[in-house]
PDB file of N, CA and C in Angstrom:
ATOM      1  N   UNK A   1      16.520   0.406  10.177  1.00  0.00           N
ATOM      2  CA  UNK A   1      15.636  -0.357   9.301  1.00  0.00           C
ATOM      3  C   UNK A   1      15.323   0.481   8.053  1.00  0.00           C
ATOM      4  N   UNK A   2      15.671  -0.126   7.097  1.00  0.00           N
ATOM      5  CA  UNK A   2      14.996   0.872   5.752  1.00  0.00           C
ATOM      6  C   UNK A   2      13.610   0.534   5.277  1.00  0.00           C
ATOM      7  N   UNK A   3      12.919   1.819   4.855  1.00  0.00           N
ATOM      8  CA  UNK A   3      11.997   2.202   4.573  1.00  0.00           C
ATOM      9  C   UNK A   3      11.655   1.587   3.369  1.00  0.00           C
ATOM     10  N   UNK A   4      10.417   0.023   3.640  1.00  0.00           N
ATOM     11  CA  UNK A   4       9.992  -0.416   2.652  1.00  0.00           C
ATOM     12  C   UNK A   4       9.515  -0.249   1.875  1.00  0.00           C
ATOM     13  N   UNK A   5       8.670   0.853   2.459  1.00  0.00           N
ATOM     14  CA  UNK A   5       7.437   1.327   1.644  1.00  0.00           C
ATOM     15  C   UNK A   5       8.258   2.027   0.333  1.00  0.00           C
ATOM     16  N   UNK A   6       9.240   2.492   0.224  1.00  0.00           N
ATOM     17  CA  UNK A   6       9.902   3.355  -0.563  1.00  0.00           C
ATOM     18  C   UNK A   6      10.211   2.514  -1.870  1.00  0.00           C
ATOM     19  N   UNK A   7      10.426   1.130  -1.589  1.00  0.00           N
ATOM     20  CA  UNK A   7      10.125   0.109  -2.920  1.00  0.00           C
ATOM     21  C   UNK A   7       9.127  -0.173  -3.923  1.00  0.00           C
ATOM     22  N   UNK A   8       7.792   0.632  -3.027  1.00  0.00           N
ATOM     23  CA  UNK A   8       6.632   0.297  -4.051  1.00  0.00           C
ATOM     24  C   UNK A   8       6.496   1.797  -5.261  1.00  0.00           C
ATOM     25  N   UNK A   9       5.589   0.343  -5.995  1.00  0.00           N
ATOM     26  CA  UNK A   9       6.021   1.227  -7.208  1.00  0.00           C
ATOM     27  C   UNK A   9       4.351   1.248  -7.495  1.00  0.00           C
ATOM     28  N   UNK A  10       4.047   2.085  -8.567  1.00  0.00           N
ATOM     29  CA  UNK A  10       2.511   1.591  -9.140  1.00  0.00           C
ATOM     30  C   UNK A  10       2.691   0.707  -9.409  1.00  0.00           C
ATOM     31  N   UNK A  11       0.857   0.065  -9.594  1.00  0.00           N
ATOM     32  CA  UNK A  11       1.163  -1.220 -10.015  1.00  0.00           C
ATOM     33  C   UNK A  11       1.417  -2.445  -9.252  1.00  0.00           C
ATOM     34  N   UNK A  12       1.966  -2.132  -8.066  1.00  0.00           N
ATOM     35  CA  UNK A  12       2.184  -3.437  -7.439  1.00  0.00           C
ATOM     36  C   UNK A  12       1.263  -3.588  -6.315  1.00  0.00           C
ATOM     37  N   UNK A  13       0.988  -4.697  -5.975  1.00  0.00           N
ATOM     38  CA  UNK A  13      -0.355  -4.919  -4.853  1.00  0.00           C
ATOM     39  C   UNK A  13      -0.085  -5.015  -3.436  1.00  0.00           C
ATOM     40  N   UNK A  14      -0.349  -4.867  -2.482  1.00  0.00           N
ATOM     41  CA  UNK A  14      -0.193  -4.314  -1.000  1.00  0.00           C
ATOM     42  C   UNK A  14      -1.543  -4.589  -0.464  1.00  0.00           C
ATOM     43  N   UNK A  15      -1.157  -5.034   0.921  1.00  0.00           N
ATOM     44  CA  UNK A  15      -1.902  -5.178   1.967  1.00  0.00           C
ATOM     45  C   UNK A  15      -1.942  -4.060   3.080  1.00  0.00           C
ATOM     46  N   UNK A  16      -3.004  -3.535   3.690  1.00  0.00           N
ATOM     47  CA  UNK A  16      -2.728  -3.097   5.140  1.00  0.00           C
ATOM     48  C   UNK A  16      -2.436  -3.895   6.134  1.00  0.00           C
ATOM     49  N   UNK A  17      -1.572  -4.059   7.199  1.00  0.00           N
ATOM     50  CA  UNK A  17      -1.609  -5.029   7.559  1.00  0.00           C
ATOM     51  C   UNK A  17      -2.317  -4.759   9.189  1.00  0.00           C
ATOM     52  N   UNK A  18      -3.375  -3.512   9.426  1.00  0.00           N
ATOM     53  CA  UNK A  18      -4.121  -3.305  10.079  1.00  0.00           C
ATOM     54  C   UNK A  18      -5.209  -3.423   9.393  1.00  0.00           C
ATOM     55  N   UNK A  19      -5.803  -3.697   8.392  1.00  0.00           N
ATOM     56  CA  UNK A  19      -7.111  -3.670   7.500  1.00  0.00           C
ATOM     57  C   UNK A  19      -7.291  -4.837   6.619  1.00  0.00           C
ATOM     58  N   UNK A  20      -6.819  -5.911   7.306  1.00  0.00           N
ATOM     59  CA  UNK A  20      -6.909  -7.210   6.108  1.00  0.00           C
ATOM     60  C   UNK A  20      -8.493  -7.025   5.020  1.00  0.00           C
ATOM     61  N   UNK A  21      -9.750  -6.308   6.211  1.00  0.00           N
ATOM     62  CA  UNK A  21     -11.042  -6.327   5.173  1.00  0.00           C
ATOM     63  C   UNK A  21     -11.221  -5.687   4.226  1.00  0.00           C
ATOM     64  N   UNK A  22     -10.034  -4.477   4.231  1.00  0.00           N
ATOM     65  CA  UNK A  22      -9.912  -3.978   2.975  1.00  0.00           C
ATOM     66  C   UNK A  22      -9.677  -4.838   1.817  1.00  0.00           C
ATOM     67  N   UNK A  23      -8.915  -5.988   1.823  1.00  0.00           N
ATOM     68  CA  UNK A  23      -8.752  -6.733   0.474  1.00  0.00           C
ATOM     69  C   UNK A  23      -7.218  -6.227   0.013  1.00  0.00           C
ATOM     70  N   UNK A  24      -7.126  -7.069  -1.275  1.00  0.00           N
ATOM     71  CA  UNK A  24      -5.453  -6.795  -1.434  1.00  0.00           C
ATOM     72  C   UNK A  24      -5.587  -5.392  -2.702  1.00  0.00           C
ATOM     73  N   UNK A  25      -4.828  -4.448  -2.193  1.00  0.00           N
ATOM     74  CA  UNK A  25      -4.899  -3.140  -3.107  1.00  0.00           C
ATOM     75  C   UNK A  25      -3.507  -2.912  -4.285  1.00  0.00           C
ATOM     76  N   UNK A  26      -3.809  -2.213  -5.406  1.00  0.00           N
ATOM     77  CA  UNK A  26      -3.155  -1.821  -6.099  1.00  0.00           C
ATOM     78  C   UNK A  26      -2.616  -0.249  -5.632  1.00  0.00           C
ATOM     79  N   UNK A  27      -0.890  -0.138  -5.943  1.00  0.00           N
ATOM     80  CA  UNK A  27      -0.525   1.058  -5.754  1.00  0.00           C
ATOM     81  C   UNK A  27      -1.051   2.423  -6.465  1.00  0.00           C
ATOM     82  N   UNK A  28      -1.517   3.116  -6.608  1.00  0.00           N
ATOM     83  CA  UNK A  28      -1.052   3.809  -7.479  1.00  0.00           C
ATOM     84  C   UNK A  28       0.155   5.207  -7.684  1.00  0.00           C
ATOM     85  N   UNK A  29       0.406   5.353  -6.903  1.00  0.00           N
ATOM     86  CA  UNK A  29       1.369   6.273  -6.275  1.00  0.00           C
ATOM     87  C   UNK A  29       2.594   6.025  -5.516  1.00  0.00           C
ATOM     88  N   UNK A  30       3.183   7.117  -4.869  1.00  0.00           N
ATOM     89  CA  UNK A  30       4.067   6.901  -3.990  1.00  0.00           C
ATOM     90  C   UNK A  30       4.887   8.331  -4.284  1.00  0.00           C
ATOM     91  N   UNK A  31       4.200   9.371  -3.416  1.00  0.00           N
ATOM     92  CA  UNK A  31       4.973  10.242  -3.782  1.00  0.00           C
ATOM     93  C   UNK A  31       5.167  11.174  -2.509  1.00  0.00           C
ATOM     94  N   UNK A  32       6.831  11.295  -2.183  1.00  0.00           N
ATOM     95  CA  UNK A  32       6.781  11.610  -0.762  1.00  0.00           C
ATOM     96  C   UNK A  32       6.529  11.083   0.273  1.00  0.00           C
ATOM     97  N   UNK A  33       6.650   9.624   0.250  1.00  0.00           N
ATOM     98  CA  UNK A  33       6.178   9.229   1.222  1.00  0.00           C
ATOM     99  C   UNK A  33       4.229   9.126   1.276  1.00  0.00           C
ATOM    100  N   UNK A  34       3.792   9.358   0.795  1.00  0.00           N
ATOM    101  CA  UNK A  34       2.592   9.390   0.418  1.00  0.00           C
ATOM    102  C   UNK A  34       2.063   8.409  -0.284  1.00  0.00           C
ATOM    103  N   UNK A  35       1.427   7.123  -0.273  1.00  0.00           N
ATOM    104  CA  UNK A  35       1.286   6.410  -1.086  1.00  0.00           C
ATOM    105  C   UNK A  35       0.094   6.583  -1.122  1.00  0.00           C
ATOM    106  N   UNK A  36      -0.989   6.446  -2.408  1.00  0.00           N
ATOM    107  CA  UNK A  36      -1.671   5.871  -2.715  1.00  0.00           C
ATOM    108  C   UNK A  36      -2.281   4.904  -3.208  1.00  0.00           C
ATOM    109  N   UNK A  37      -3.188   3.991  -2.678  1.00  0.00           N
ATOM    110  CA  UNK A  37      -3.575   2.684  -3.155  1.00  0.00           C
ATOM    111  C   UNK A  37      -5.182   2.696  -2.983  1.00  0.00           C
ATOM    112  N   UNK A  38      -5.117   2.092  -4.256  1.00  0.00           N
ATOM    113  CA  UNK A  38      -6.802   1.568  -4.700  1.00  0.00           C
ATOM    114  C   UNK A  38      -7.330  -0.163  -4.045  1.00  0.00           C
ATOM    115  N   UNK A  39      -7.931   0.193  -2.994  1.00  0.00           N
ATOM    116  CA  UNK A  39      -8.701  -1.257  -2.162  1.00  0.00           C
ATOM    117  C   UNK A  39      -9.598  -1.639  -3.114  1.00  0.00           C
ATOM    118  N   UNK A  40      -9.974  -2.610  -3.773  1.00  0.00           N
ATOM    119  CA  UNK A  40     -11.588  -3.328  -3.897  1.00  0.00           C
ATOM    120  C   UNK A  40     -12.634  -2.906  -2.392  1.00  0.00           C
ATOM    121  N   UNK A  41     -12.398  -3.234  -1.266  1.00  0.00           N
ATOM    122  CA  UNK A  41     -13.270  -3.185  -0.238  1.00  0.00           C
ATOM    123  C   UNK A  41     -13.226  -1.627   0.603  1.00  0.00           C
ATOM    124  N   UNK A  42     -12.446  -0.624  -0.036  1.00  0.00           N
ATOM    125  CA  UNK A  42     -12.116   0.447   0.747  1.00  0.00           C
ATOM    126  C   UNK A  42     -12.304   1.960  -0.025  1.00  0.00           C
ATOM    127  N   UNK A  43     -11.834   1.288  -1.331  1.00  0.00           N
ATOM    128  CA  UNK A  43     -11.805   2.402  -2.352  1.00  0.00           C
ATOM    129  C   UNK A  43     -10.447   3.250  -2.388  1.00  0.00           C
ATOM    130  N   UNK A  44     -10.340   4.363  -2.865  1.00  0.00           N
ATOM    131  CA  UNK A  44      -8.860   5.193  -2.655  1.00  0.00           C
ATOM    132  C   UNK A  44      -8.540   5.778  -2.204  1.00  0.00           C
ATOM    133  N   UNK A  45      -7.026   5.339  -1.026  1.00  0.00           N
ATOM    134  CA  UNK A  45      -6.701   5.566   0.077  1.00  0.00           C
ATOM    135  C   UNK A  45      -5.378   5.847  -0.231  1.00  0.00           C
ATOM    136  N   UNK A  46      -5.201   7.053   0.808  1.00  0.00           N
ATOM    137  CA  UNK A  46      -3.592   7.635   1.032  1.00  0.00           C
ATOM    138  C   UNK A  46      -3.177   7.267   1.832  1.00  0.00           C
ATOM    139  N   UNK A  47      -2.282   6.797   1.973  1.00  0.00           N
ATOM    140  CA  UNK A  47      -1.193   6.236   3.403  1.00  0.00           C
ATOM    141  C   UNK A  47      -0.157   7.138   3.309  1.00  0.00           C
ATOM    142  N   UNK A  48       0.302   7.521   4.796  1.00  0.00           N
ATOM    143  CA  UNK A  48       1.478   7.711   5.206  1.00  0.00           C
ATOM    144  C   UNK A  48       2.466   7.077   5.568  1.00  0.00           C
ATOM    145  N   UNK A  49       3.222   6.622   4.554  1.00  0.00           N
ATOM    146  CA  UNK A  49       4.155   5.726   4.613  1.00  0.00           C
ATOM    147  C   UNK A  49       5.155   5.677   6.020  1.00  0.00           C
ATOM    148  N   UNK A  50       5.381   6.877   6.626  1.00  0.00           N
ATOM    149  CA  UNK A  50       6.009   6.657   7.907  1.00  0.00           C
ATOM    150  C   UNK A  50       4.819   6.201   9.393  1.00  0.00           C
ATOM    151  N   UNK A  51       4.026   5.977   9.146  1.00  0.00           N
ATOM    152  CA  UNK A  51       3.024   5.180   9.952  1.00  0.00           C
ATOM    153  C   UNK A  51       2.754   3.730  10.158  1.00  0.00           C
ATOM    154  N   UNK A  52       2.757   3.540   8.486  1.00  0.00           N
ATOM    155  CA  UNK A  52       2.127   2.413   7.864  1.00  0.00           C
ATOM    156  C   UNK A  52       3.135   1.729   7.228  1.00  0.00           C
ATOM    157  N   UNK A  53       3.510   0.398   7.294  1.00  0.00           N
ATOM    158  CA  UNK A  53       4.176  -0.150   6.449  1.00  0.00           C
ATOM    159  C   UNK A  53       3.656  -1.264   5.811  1.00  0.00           C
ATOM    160  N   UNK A  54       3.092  -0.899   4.437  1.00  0.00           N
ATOM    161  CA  UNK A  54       2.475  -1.773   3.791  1.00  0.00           C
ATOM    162  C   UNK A  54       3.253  -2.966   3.509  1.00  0.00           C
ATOM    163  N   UNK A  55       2.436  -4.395   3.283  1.00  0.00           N
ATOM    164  CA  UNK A  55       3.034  -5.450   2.729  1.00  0.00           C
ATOM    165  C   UNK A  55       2.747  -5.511   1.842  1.00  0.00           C
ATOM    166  N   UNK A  56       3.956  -5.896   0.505  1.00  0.00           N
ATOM    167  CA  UNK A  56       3.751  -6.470  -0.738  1.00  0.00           C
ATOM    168  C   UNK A  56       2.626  -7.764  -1.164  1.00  0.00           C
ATOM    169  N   UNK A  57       2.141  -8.292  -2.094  1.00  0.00           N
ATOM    170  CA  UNK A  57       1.669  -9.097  -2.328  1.00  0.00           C
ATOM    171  C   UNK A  57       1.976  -9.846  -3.828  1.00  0.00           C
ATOM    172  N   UNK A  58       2.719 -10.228  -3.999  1.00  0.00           N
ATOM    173  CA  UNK A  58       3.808 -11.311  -4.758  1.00  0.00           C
ATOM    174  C   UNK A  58       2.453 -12.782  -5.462  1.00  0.00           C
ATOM    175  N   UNK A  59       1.709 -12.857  -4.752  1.00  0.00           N
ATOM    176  CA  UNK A  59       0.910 -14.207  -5.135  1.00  0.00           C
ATOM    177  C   UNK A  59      -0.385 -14.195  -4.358  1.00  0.00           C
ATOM    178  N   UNK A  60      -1.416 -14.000  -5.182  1.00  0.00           N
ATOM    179  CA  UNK A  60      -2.865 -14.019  -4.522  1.00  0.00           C
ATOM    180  C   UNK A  60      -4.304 -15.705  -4.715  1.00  0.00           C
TER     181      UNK A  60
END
């Protein structure tokens, strides 16, 4: 399976898809596997992309 997370770019919006109450977040990062994203309901959060596989969000 390839590594989705490796598609995001800044800029593009993502879900946790263990944390829907976080709200839909902006990337800002992605480095190493390391992403960072800015929640409205969570604030700014690092993910480990080999844990977590964020979903895109295309239409809100």
């Amino acid at each position: 399976m390839t590594d989705l997370n490796a598609l995001l770019t800044p800029g593009m919006r993502v879900r946790h898809p263990d944390r829907p109450d976080w709200g839909t977040g902006q990337v800002q990062s992605n480095i190493g596997g390391r992403i960072t994203v800015n929640f409205p309901d969570a604030g700014k959060v690092v993910i480990e992309g080999s844990r977590v596989t964020l979903l895109p969000v295309f239409d809100d």
